[in-house]
N, C-alpha and C. Protein backbone atom coordinates (compact mmCIF):
# COMPACT_ATOMS: atom_id res chain seq x y z
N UNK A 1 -2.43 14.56 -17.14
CA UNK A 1 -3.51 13.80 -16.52
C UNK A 1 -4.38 14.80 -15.74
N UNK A 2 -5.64 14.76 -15.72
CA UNK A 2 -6.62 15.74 -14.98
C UNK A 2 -6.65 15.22 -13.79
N UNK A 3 -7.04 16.47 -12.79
CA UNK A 3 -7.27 16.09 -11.20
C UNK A 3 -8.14 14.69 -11.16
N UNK A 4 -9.26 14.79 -11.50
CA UNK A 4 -10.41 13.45 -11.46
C UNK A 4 -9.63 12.78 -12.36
N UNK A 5 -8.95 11.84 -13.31
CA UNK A 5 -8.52 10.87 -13.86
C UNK A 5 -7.32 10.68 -13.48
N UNK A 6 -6.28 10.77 -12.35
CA UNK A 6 -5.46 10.42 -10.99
C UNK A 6 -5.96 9.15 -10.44
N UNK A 7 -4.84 8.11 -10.57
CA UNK A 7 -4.95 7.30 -9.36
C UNK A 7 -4.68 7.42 -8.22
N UNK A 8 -5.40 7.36 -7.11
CA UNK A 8 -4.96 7.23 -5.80
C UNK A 8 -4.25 6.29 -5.48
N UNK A 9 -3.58 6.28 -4.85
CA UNK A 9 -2.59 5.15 -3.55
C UNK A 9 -2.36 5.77 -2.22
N UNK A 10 -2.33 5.04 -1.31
CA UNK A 10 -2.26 4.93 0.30
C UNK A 10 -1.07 4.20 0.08
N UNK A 11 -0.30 5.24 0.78
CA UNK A 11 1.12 4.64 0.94
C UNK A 11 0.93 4.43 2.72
N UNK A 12 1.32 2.93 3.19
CA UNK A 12 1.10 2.77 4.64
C UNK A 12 2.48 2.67 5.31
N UNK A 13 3.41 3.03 5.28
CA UNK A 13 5.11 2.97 6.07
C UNK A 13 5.64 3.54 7.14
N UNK A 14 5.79 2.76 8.63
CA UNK A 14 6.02 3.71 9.42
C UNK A 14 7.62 4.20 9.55
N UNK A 15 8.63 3.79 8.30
CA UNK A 15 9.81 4.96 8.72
C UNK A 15 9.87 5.85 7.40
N UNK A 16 10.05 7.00 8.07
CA UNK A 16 9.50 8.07 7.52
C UNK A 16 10.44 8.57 6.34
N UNK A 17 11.75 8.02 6.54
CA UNK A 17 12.66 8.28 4.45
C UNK A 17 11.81 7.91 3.75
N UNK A 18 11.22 5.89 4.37
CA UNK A 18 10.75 5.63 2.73
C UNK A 18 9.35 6.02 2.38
N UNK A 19 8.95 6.18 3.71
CA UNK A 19 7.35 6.79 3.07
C UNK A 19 7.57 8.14 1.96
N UNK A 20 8.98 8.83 2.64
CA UNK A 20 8.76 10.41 1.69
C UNK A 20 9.33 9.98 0.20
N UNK A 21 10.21 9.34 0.17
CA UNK A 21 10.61 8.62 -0.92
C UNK A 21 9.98 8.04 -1.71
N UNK A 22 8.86 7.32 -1.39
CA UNK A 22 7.38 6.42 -1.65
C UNK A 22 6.47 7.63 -2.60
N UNK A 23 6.06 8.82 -1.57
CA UNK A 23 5.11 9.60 -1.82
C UNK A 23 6.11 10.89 -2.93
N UNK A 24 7.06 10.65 -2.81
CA UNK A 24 7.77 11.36 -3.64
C UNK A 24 7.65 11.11 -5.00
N UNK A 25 8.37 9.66 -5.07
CA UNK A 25 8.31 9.23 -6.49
C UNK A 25 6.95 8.93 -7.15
N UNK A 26 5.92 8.72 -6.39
CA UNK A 26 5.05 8.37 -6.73
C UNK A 26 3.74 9.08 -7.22
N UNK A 27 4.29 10.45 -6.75
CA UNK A 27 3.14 11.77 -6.88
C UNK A 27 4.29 12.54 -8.21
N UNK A 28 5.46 12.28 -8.20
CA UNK A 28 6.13 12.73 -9.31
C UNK A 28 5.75 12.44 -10.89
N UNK A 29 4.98 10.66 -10.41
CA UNK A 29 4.55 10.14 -11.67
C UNK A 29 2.89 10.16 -11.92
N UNK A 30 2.47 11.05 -11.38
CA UNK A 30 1.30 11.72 -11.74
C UNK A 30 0.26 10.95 -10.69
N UNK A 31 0.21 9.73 -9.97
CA UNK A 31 -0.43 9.82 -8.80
C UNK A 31 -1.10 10.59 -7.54
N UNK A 32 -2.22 10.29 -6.71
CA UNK A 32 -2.14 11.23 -5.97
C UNK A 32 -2.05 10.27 -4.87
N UNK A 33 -1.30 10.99 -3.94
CA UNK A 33 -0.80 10.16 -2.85
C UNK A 33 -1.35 10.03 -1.43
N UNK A 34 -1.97 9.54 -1.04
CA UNK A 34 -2.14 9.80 0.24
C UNK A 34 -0.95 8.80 1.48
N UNK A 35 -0.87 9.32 2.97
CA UNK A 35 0.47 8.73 3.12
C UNK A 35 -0.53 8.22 5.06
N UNK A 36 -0.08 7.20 5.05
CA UNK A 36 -0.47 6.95 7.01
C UNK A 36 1.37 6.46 7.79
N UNK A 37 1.60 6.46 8.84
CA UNK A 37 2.46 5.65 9.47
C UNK A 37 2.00 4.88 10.26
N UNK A 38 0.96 4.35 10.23
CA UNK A 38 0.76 3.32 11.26
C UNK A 38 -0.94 2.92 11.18
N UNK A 39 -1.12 1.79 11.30
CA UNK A 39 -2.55 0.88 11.28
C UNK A 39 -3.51 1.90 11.40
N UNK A 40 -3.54 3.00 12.76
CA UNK A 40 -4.63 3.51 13.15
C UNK A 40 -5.05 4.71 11.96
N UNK A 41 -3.79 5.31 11.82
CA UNK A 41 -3.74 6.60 10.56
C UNK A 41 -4.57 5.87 9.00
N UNK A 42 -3.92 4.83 8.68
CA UNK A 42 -4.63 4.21 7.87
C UNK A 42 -5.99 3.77 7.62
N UNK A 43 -6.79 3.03 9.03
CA UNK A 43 -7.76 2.91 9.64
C UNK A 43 -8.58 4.16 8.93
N UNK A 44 -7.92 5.75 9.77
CA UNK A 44 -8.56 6.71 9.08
C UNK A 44 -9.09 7.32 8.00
N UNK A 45 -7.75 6.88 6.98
CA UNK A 45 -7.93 7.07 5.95
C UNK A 45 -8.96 6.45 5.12
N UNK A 46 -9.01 5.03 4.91
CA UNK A 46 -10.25 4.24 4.41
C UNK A 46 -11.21 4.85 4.53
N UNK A 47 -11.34 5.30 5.89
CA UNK A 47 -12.70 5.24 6.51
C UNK A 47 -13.35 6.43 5.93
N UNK A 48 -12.45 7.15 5.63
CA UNK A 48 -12.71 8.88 5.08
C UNK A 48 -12.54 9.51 3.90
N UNK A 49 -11.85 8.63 2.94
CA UNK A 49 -11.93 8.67 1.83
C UNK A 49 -12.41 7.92 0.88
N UNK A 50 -13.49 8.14 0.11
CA UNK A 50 -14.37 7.42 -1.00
C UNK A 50 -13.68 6.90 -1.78
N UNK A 51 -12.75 7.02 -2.38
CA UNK A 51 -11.97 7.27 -3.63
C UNK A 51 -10.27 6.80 -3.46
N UNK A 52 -9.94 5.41 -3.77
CA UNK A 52 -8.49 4.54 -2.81
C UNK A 52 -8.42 3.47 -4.63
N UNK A 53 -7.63 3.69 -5.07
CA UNK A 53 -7.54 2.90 -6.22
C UNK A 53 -6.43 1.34 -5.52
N UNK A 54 -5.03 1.97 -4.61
CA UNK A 54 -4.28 0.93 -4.59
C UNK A 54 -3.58 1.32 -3.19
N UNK A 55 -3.32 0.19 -2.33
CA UNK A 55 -2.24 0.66 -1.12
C UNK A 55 -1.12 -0.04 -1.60
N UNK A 56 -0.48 0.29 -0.87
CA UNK A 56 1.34 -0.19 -0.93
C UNK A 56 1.20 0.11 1.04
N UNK A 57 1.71 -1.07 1.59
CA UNK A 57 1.61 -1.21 2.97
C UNK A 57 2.60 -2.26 3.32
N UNK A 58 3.64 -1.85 4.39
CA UNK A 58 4.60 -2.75 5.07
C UNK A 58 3.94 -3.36 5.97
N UNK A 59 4.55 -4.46 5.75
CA UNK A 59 4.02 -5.73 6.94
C UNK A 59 3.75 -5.52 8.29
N UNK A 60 5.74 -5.01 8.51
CA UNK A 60 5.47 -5.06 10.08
C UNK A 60 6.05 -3.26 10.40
N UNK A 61 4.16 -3.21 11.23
CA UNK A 61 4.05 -1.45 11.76
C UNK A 61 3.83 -1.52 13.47
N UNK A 62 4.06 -0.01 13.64
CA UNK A 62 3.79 -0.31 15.14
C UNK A 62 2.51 -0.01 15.77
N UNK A 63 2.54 -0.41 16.90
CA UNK A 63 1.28 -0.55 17.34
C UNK A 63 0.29 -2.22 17.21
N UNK A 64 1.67 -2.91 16.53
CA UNK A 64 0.97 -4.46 16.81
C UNK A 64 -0.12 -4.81 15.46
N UNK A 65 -0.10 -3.85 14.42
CA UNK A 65 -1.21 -4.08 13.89
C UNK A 65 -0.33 -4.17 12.06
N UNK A 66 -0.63 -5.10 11.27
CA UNK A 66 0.21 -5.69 10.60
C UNK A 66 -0.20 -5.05 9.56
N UNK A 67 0.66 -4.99 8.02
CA UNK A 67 0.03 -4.64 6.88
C UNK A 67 -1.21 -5.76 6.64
N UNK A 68 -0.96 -7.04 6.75
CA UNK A 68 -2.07 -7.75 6.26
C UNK A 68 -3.49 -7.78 6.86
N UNK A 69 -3.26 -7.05 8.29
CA UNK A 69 -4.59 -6.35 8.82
C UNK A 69 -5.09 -5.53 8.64
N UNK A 70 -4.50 -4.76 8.06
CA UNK A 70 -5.21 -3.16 7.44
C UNK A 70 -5.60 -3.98 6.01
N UNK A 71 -4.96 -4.94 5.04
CA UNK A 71 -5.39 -4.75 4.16
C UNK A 71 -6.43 -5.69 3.82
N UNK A 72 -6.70 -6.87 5.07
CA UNK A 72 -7.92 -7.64 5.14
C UNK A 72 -9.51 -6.60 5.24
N UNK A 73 -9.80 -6.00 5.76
CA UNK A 73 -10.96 -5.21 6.00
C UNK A 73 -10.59 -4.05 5.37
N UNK A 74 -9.77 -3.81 4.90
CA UNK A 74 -9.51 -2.86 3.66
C UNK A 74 -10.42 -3.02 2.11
N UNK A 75 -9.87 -4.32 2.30
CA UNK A 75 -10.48 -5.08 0.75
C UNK A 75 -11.99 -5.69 0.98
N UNK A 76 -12.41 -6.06 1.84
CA UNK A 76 -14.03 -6.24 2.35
C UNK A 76 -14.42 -4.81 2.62
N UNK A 77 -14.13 -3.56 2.74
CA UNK A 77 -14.92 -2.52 2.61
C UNK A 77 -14.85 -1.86 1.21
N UNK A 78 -13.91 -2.06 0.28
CA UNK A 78 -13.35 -1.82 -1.09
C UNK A 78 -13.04 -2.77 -2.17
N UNK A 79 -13.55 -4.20 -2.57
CA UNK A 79 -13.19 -4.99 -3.10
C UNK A 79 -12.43 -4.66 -4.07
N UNK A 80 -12.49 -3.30 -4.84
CA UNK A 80 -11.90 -3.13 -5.95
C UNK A 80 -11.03 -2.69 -5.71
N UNK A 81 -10.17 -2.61 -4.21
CA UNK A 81 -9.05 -2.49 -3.85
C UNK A 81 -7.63 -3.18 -3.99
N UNK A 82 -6.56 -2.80 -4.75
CA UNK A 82 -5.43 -3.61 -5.30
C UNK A 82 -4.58 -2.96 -3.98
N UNK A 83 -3.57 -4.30 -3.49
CA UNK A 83 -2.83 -4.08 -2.73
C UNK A 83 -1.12 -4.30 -3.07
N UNK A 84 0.11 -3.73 -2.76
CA UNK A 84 1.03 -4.61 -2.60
C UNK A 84 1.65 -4.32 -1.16
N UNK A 85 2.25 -5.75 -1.34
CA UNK A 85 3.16 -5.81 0.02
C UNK A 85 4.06 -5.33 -0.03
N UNK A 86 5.35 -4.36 1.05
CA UNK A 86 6.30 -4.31 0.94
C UNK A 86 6.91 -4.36 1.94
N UNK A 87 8.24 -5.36 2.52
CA UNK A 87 8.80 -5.84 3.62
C UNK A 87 9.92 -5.95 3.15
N UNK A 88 10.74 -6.27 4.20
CA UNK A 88 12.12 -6.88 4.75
C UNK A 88 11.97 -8.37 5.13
N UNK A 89 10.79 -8.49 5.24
CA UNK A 89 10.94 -9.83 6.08
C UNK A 89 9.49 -10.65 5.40
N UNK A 90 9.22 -10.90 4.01
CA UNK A 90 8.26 -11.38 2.84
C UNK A 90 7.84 -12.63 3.19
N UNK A 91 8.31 -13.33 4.33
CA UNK A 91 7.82 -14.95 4.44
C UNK A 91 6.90 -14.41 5.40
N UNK A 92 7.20 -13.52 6.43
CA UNK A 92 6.13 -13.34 7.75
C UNK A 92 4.90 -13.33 6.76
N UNK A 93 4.78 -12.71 5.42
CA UNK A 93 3.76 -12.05 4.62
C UNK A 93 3.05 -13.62 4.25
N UNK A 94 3.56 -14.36 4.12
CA UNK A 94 3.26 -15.38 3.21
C UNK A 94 2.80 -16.39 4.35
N UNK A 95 3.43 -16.60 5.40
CA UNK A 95 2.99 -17.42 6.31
C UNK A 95 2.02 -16.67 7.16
N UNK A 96 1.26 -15.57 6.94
CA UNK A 96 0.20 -15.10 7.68
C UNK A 96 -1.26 -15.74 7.25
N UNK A 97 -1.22 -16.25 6.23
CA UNK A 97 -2.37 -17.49 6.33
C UNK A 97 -3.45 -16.67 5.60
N UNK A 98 -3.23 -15.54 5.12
CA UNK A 98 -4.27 -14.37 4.64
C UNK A 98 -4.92 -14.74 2.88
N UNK A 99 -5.68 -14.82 2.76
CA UNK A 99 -6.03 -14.91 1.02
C UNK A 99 -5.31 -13.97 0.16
N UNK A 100 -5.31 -12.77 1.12
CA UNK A 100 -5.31 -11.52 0.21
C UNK A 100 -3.31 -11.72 0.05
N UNK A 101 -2.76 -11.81 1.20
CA UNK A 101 -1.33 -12.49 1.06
C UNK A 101 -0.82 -13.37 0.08
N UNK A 102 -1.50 -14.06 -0.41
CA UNK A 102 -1.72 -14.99 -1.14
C UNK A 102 -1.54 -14.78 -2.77
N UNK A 103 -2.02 -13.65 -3.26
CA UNK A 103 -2.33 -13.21 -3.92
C UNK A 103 -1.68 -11.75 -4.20
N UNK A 104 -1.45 -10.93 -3.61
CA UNK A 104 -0.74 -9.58 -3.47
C UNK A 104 0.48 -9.66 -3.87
N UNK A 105 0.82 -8.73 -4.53
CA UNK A 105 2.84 -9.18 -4.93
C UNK A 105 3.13 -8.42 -3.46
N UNK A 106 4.38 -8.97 -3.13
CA UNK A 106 5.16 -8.79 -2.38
C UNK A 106 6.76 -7.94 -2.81
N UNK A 107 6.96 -6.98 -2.21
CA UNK A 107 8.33 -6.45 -2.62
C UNK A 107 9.17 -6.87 -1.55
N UNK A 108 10.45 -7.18 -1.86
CA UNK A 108 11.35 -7.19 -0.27
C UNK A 108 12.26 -5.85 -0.49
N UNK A 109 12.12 -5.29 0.46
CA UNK A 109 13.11 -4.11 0.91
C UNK A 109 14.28 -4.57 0.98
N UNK A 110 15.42 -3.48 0.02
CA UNK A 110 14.94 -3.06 -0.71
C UNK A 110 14.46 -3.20 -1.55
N UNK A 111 13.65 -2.54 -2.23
CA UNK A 111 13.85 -3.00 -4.01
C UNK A 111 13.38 -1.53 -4.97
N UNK A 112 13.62 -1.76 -5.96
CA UNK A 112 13.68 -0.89 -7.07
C UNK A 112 12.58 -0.11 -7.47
N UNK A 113 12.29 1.34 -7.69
CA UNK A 113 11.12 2.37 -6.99
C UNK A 113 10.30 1.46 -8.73
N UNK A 114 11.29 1.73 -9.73
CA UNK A 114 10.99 1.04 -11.04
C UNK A 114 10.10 0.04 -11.03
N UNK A 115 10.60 -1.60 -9.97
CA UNK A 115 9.63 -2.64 -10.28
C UNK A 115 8.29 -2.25 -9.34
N UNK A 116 8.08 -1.13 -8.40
CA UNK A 116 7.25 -1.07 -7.38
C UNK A 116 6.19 -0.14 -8.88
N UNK A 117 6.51 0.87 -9.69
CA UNK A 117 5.89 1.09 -10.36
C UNK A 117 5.12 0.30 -11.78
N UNK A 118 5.96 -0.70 -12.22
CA UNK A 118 5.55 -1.65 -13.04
C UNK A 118 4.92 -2.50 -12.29
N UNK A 119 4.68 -2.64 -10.94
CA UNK A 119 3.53 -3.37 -10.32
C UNK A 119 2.40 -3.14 -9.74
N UNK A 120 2.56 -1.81 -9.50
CA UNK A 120 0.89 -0.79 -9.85
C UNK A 120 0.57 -0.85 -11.32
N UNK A 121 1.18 -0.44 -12.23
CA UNK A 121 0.85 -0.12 -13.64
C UNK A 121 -0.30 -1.38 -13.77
N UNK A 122 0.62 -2.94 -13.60
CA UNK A 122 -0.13 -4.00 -13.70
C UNK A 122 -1.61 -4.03 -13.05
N UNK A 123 -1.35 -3.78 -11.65
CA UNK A 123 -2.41 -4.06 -10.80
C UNK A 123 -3.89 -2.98 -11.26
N UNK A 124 -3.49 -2.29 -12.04
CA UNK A 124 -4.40 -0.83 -12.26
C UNK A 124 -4.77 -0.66 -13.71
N UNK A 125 -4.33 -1.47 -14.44
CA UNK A 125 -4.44 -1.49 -15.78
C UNK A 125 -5.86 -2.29 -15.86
């Protein structure tokens, strides 16, 4: 795959195995990865990079500020932005009242690096 024909992903996770685990497997399979731990790092990232094909973002980060908040004004500054959820705790996701929640697959921690990649493949195809 050439540098320019790489998908990007924003991996958003603030404990730091699975983010490296995340950005591991995921730059292994020819992705390019970019990585935040927390709302504000993420914040940055959007804001500074042109070029965001898909996030993968946990629900609950610190600093009070939720995956489904980064990925509400995420997707109104990027519509062509594909998201998934990934939690421990998938109902907080669902009862947050969000469209984009609504709609986003959800993973529950754990789960399998396999179905997290057959659900980009989908979302990006």
């Amino acid at each position: 795959m050439s540098e320019d024909a790489q998908d990007v992903v924003l991996i958003v996770e603030d404990e730091p195995v699975i983010r490296m685990v995340l950005v591991e497997y995921l730059s292994g399979l020819g992705y390019r990865v970019l990585e935040a731990e927390d709302g504000e790092q993420a914040f940055e990232i959007l804001a500074s990079k042109p070029l965001l094909d898909l996030m993968v973002t946990d629900y609950r980060l610190p600093g009070g500020i939720s995956g489904v908040q980064i990925a509400e004004p995420a997707v109104k500054m990027r519509p062509d932005l594909k998201v998934i959820f990934i939690s421990g705790y998938p109902q907080e996701i669902l009862e947050s009242g969000s469209p984009i929640a609504r709609k986003a697959p959800i993973l529950t921690k754990p789960f399998d690096l396999d179905t997290l990649h057959a659900q980009i493949k989908a979302l990006l195809a």
